[in-house]
N, C-alpha and C. Protein backbone atom coordinates (compact mmCIF):
# COMPACT_ATOMS: atom_id res chain seq x y z
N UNK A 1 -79.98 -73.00 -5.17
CA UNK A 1 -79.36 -72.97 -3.86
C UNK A 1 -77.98 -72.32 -3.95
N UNK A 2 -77.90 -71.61 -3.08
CA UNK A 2 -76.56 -70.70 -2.62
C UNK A 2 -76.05 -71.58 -1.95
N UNK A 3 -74.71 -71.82 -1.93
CA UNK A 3 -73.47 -71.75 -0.58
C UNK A 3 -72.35 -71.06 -0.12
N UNK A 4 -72.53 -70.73 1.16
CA UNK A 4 -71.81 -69.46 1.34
C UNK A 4 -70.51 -70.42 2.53
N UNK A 5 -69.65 -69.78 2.30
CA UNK A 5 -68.02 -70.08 3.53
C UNK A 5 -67.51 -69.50 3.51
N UNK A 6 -67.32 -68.77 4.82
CA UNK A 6 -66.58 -67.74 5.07
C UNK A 6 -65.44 -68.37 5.98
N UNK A 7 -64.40 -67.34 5.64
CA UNK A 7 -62.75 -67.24 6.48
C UNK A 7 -62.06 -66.08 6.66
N UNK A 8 -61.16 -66.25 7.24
CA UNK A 8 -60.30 -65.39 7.91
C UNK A 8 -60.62 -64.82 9.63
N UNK A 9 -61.50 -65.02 10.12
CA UNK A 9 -61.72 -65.00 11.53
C UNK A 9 -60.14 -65.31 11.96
N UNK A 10 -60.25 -65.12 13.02
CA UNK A 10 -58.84 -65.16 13.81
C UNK A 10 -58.86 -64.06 15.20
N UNK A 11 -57.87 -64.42 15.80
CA UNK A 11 -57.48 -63.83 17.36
C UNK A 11 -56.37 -62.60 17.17
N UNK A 12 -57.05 -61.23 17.25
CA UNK A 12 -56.01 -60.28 16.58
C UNK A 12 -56.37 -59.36 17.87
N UNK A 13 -55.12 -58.66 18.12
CA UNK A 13 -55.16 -57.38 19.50
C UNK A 13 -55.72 -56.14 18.60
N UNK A 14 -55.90 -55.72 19.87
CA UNK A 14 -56.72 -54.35 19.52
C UNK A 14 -55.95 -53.77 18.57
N UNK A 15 -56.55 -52.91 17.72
CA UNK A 15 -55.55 -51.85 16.63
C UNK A 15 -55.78 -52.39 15.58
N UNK A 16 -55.72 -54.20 15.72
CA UNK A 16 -54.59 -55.05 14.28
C UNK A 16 -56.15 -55.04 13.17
N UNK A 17 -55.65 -55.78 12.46
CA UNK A 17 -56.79 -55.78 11.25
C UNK A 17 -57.11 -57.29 10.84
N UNK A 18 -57.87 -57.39 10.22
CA UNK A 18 -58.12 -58.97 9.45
C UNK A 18 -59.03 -58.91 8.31
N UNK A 19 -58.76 -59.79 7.09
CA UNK A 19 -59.96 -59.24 6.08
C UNK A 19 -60.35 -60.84 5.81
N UNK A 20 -61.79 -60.39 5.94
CA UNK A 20 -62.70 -61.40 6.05
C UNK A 20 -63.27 -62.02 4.49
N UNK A 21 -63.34 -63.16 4.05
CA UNK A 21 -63.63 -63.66 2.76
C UNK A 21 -64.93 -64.33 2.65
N UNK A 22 -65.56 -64.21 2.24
CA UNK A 22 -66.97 -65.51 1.69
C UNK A 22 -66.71 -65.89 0.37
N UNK A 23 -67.07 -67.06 0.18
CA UNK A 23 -66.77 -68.19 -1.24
C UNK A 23 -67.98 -68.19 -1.37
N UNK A 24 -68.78 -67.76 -2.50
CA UNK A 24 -69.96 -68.44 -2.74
C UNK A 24 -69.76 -69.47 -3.94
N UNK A 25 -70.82 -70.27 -3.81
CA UNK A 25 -70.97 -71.59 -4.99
C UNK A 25 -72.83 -71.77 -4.96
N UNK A 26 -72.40 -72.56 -5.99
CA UNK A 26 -73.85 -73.13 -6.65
C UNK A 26 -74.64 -71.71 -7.32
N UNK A 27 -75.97 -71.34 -7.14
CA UNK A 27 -76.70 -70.63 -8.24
C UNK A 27 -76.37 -69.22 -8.47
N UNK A 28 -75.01 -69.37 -8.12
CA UNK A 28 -74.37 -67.72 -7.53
C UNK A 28 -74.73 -66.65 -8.79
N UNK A 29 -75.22 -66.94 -9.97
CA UNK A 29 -75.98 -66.08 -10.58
C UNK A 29 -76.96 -65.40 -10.39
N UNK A 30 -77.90 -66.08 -9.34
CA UNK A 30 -79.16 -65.46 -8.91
C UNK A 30 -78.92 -64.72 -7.86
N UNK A 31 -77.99 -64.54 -7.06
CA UNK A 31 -77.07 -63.46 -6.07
C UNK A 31 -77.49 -62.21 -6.75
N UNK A 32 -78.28 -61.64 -5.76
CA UNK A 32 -78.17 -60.49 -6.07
C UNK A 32 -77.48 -59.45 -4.78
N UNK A 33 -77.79 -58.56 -3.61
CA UNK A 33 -77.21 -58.23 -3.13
C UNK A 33 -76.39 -59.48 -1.66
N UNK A 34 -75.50 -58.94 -1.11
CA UNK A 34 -74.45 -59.65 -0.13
C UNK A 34 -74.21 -58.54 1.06
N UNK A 35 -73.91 -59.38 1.99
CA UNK A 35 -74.08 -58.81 2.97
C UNK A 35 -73.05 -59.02 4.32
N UNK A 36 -72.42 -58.63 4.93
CA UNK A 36 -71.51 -58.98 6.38
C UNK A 36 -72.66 -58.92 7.40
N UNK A 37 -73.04 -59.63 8.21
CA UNK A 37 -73.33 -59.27 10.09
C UNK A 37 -72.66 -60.17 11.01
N UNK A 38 -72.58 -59.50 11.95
CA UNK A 38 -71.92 -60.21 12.83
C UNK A 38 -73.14 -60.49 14.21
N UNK A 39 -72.39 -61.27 14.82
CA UNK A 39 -73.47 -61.68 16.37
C UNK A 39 -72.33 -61.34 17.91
N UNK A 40 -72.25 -60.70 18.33
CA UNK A 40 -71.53 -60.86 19.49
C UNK A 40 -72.30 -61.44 21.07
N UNK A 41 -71.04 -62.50 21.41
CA UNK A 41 -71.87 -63.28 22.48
C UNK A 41 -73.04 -62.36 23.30
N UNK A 42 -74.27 -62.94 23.44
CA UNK A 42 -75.05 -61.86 24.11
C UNK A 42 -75.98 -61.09 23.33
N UNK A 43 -75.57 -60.63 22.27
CA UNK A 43 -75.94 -60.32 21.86
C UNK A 43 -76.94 -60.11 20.52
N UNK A 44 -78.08 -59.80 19.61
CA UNK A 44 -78.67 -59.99 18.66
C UNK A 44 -77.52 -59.45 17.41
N UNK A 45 -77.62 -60.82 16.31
CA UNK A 45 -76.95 -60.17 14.92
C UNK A 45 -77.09 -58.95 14.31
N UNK A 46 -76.25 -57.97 13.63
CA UNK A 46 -76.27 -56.77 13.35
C UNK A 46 -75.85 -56.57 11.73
N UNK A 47 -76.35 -56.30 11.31
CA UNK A 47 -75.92 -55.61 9.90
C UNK A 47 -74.36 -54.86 10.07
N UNK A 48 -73.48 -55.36 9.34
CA UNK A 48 -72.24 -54.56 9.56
C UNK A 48 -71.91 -53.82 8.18
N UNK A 49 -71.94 -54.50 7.07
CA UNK A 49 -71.64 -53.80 5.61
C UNK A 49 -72.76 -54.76 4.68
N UNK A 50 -72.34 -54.08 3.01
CA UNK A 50 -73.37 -54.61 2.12
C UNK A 50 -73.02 -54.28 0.92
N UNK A 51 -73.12 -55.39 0.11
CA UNK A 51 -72.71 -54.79 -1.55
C UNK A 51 -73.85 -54.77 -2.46
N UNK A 52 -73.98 -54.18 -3.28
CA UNK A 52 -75.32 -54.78 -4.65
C UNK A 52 -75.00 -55.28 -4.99
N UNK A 53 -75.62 -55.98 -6.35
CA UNK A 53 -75.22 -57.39 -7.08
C UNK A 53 -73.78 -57.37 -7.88
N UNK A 54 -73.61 -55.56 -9.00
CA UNK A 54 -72.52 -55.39 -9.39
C UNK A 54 -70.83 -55.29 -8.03
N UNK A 55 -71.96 -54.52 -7.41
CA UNK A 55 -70.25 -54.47 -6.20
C UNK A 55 -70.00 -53.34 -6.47
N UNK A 56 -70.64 -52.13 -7.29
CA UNK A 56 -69.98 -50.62 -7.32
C UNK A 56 -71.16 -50.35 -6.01
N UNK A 57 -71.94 -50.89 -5.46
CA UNK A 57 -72.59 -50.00 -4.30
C UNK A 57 -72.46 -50.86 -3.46
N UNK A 58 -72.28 -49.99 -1.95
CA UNK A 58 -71.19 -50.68 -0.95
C UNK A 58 -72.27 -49.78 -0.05
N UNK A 59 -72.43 -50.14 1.25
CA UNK A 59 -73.02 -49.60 2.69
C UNK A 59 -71.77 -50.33 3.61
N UNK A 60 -71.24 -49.77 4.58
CA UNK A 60 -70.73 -49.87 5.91
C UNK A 60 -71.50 -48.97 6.81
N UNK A 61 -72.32 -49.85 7.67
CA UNK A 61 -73.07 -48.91 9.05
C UNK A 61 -72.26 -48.01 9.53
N UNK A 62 -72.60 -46.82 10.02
CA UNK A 62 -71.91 -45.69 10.62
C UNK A 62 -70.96 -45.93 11.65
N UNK A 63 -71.45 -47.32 12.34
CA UNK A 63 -70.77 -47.28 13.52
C UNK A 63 -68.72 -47.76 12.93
N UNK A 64 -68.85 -48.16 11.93
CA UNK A 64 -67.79 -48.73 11.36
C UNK A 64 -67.43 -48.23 10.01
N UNK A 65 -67.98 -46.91 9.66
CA UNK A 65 -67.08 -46.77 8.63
C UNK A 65 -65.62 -45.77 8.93
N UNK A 66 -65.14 -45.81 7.89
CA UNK A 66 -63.92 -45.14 8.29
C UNK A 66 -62.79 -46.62 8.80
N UNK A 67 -63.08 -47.86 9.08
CA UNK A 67 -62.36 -48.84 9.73
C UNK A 67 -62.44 -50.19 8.83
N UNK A 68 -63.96 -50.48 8.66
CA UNK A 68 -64.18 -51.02 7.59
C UNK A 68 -64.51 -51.28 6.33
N UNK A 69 -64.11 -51.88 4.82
CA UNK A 69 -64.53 -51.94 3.52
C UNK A 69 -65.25 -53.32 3.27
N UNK A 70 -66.34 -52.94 2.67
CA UNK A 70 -66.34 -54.39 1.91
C UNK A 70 -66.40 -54.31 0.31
N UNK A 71 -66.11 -55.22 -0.28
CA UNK A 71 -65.76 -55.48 -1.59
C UNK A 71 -66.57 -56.80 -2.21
N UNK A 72 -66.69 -56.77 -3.35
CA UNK A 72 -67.32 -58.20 -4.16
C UNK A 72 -66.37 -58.25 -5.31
N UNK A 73 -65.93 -59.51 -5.24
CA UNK A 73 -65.70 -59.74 -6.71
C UNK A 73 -66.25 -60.78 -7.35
N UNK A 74 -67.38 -60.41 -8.59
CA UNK A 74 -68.13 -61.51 -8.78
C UNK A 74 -67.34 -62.06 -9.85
N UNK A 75 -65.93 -62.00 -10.28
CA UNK A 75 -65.67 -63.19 -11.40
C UNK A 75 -64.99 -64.63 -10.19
N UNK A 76 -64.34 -64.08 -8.89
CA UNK A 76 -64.34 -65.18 -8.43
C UNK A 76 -65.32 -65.57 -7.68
N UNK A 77 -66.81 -64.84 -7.44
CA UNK A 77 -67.53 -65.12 -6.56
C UNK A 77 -67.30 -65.04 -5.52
N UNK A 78 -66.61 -63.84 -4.64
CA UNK A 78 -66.46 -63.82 -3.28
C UNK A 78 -66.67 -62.25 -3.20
N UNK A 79 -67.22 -62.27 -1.46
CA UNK A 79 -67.21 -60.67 -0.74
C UNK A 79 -66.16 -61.11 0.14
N UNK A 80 -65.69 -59.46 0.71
CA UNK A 80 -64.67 -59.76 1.61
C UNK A 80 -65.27 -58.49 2.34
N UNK A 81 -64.41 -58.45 3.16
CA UNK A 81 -64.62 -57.30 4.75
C UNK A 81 -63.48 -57.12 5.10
N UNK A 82 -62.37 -56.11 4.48
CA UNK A 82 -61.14 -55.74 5.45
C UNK A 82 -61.70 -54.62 6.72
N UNK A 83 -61.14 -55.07 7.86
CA UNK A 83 -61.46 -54.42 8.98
C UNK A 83 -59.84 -53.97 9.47
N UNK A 84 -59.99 -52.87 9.73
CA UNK A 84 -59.04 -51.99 10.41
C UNK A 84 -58.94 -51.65 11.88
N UNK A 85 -58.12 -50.75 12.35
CA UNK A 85 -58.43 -50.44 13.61
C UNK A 85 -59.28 -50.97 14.81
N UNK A 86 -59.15 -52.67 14.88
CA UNK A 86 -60.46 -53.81 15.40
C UNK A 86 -59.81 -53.10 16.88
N UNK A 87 -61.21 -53.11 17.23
CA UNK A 87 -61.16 -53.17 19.00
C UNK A 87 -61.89 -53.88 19.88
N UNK A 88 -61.94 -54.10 20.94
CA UNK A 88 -62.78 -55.16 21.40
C UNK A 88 -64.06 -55.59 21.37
N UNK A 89 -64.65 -54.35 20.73
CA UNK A 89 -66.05 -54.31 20.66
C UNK A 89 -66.38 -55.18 19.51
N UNK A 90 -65.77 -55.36 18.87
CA UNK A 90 -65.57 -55.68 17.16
C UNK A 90 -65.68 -57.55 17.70
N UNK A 91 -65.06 -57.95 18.67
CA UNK A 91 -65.58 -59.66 18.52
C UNK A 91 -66.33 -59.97 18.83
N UNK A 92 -66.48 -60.80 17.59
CA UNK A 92 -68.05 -61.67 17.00
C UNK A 92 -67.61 -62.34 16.15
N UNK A 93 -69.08 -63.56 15.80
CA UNK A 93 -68.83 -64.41 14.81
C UNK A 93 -69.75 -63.96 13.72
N UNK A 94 -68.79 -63.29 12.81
CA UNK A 94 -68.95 -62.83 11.22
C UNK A 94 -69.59 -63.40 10.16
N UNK A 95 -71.06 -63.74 9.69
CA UNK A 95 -71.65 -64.14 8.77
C UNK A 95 -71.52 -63.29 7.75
N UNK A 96 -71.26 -63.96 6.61
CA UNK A 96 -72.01 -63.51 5.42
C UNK A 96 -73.45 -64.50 4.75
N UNK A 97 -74.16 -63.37 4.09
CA UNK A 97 -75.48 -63.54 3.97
C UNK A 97 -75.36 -63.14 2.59
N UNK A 98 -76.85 -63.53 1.74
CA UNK A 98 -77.16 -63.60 0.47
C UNK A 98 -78.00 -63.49 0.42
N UNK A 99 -78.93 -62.69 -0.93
CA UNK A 99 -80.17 -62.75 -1.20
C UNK A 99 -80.28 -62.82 -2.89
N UNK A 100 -81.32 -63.27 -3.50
CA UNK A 100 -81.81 -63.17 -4.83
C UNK A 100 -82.45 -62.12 -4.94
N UNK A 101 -83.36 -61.59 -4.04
CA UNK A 101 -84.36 -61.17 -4.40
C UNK A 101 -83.66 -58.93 -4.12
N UNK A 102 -83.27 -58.88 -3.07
CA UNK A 102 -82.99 -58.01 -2.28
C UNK A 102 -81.98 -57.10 -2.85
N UNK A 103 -81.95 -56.44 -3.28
CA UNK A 103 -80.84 -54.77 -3.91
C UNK A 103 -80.17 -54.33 -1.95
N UNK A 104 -79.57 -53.59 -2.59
CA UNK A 104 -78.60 -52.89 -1.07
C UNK A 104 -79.39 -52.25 -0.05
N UNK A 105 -80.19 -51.36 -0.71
CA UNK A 105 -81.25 -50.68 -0.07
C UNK A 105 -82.02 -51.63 0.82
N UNK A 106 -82.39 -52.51 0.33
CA UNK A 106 -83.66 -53.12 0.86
C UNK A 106 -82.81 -54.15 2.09
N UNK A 107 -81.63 -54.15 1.79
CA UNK A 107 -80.71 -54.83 2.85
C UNK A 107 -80.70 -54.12 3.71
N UNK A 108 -80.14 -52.86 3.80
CA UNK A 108 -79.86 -51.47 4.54
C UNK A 108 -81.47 -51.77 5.65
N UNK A 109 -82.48 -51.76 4.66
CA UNK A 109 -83.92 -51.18 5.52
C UNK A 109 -83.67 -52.39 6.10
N UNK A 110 -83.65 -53.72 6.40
CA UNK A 110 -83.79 -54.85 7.01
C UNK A 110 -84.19 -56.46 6.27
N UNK A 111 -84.68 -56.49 4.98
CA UNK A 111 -85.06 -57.17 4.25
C UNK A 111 -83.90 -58.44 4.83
N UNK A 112 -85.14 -59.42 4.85
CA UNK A 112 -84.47 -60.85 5.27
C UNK A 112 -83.70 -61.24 4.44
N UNK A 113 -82.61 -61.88 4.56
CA UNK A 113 -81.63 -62.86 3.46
C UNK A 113 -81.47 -63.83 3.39
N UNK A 114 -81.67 -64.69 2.14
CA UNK A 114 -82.05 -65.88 2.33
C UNK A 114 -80.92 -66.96 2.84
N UNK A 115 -80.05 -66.98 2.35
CA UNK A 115 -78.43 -67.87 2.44
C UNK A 115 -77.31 -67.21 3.40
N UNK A 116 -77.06 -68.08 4.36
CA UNK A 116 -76.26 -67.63 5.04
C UNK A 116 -75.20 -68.80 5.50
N UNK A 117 -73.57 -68.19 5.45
CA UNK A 117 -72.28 -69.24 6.21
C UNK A 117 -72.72 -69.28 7.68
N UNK A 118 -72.15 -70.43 7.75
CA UNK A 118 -71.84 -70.75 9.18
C UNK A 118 -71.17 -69.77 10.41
N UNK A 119 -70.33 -68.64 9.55
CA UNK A 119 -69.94 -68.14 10.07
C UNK A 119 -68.76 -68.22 10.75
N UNK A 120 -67.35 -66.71 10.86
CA UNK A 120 -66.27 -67.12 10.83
C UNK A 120 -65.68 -65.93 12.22
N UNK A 121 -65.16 -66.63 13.21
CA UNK A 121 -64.95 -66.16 14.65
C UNK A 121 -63.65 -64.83 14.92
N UNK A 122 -63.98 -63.95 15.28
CA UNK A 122 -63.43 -62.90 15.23
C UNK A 122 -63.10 -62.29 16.44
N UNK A 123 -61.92 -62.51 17.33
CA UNK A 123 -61.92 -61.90 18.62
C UNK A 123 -60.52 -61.23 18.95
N UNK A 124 -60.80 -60.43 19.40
CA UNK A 124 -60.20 -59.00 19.82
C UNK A 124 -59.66 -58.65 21.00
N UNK A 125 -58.49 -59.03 21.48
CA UNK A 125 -58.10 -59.30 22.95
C UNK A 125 -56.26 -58.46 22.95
N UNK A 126 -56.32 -57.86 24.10
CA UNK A 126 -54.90 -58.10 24.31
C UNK A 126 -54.84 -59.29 25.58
């Protein structure tokens, strides 16, 4: 069993930035790729970024690159998501997700993930 907790959500105006953290614990060896999506009210969850198991291969969806990075560092066991240039479109509540089984690719194509945070609230207002 995975456990995932994510932070840094917060109430930031348009422009500002925030970088988003997940803690994983328990079998975090069997982690293989990681993942950001977000859900905006209304709307169905979306794939936003993605690391492989090492963390040298990284996906940010088109609609967000250039604004956003994500990163892994597996000696402390965490992904993060610095987001840049947030605009309103951008609030949502930010999951990170986990899989054993799943490489980046197979994240990218849609492959289900098994472990997922609760998720951490992200809104974008002046």
């Amino acid at each position: 069993q995975v456990q995932l907790v994510e932070t840094g959500g917060d109430y930031v105006q348009p422009g500002g930035s925030l970088r988003l953290s997940c803690a994983a614990s328990g079998d975090v060896a069997s982690i293989n790729a990681m993942a950001w999506f977000r859900q905006a009210p209304g709307k169905e969850r979306e794939l936003v970024a993605g690391t492989s198991q090492s963390g040298i291969g990284t996906y940010v969806t088109n609609a967000n690159k250039g604004r956003f990075t994500v990163s892994r560092d597996n000696a402390e066991n965490k992904l993060y998501l610095q987001m840049n240039n947030l605009g309103t479109e951008d609030t949502a509540t930010y999951y990170c997700a986990a899989s054993t089984t799943a490489r980046l690719f197979e994240v990218v194509q849609g492959h289900a993930m098994e472990y997922w945070g609760k998720g951490t609230l992200v809104t974008v207002s002046s």
